[in-house]
N, C-alpha and C. Protein backbone atom coordinates (compact mmCIF):
# COMPACT_ATOMS: atom_id res chain seq x y z
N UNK A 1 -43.25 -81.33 -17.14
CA UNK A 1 -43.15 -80.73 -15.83
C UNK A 1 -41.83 -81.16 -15.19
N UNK A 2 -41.04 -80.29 -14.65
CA UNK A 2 -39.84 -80.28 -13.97
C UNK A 2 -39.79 -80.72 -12.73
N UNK A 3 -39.20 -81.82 -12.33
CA UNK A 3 -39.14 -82.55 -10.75
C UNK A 3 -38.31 -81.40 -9.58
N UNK A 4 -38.17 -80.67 -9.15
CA UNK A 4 -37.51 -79.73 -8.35
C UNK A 4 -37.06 -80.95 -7.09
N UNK A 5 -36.08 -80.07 -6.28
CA UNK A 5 -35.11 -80.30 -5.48
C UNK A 5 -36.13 -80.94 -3.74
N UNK A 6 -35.87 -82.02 -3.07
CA UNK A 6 -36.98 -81.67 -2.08
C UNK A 6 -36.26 -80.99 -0.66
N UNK A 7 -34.53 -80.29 -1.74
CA UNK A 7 -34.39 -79.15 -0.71
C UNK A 7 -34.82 -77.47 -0.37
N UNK A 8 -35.37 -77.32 -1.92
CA UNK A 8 -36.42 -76.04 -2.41
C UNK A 8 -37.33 -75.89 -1.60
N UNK A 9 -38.19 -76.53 -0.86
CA UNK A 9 -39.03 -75.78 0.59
C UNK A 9 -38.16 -75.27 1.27
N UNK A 10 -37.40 -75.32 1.97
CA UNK A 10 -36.13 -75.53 2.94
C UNK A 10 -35.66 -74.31 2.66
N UNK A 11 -35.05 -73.98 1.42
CA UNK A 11 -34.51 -72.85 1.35
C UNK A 11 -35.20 -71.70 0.78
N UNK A 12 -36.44 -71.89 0.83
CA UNK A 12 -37.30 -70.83 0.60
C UNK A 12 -37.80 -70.18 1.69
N UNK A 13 -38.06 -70.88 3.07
CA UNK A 13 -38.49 -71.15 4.00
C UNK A 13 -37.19 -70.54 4.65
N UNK A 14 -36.28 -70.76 4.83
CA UNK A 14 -35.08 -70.36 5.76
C UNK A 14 -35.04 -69.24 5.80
N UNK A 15 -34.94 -67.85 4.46
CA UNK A 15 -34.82 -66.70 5.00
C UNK A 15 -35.67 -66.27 6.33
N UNK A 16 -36.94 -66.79 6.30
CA UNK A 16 -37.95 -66.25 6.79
C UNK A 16 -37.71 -66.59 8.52
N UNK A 17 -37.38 -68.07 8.94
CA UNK A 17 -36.79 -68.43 9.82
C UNK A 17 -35.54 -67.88 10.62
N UNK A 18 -34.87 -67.50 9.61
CA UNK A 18 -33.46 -66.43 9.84
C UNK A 18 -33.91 -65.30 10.65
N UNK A 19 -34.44 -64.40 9.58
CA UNK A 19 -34.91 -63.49 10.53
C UNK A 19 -36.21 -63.13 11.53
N UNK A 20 -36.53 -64.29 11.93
CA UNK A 20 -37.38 -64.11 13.18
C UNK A 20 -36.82 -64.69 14.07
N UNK A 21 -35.63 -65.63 13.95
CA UNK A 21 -34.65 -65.72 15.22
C UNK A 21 -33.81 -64.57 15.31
N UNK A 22 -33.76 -63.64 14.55
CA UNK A 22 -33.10 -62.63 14.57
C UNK A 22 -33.55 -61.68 15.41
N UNK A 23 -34.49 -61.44 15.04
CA UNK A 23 -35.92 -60.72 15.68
C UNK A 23 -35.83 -60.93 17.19
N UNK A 24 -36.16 -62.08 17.41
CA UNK A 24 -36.04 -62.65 19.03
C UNK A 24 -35.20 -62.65 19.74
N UNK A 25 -33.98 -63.64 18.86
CA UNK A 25 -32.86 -63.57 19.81
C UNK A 25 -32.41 -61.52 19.90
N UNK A 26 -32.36 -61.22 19.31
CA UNK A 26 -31.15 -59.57 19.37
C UNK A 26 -31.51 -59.20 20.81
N UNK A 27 -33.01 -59.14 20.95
CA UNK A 27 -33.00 -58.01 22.13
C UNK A 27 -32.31 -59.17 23.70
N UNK A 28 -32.66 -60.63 23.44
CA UNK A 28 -32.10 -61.63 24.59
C UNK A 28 -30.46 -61.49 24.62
N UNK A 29 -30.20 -60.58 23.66
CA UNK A 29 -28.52 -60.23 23.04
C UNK A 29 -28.01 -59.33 24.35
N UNK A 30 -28.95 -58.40 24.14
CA UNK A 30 -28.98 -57.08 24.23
C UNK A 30 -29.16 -57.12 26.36
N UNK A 31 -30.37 -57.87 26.57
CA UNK A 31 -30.31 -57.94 27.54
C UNK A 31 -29.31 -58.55 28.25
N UNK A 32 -28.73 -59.24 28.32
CA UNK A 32 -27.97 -60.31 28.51
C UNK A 32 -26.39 -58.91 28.68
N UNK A 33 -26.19 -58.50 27.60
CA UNK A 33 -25.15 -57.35 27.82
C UNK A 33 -25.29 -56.52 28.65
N UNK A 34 -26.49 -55.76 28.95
CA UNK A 34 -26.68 -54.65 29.93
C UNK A 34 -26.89 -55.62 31.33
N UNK A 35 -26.87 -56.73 31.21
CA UNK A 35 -27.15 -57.29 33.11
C UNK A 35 -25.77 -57.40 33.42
N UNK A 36 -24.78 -57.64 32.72
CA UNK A 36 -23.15 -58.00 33.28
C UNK A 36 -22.58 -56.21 32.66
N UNK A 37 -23.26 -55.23 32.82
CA UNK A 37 -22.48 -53.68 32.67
C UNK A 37 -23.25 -53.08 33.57
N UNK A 38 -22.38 -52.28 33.65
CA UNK A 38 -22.65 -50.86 34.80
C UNK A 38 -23.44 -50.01 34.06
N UNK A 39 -24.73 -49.53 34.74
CA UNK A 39 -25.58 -48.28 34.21
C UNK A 39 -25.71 -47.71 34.84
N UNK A 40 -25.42 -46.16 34.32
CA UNK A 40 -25.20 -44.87 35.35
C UNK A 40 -27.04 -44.28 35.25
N UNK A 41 -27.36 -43.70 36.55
CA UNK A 41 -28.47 -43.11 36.59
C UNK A 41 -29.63 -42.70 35.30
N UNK A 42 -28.49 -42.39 34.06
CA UNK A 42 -28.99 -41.97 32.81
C UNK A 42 -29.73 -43.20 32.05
N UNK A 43 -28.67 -44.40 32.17
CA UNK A 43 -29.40 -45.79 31.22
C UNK A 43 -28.14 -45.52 30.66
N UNK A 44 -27.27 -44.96 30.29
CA UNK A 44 -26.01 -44.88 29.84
C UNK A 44 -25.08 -45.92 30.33
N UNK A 45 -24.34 -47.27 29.23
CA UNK A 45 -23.48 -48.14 29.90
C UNK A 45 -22.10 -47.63 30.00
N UNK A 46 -21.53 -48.18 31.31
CA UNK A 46 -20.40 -47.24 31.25
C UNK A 46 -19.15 -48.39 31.35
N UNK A 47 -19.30 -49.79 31.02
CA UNK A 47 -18.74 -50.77 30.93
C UNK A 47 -19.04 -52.05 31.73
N UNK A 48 -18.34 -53.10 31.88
CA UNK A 48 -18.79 -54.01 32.44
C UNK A 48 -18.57 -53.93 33.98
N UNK A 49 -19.36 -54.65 35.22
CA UNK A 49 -18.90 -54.35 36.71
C UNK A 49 -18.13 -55.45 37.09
């Protein structure tokens, strides 16, 4: 039987971690951009104010 790495949880485990901060953070991205821009009546950004 082969002794493996005890960094092999870790990086099996990380994709999964990756993208659920991904997940979360984007839209705190997203918001964060549209509070410092101008939105015209439509929801359309028309740059920063």
């Amino acid at each position: 039987m082969s002794r493996f790495s005890p960094l092999v949880p870790y990086a099996l485990v990380l994709p999964g971690f990756l993208l659920a901060a991904f997940i979360v953070l984007w839209p705190l991205v997203q918001l964060g951009i549209i509070s410092v821009s101008e939105v015209n009546r439509f929801g359309q950004l028309r740059g920063f104010a």
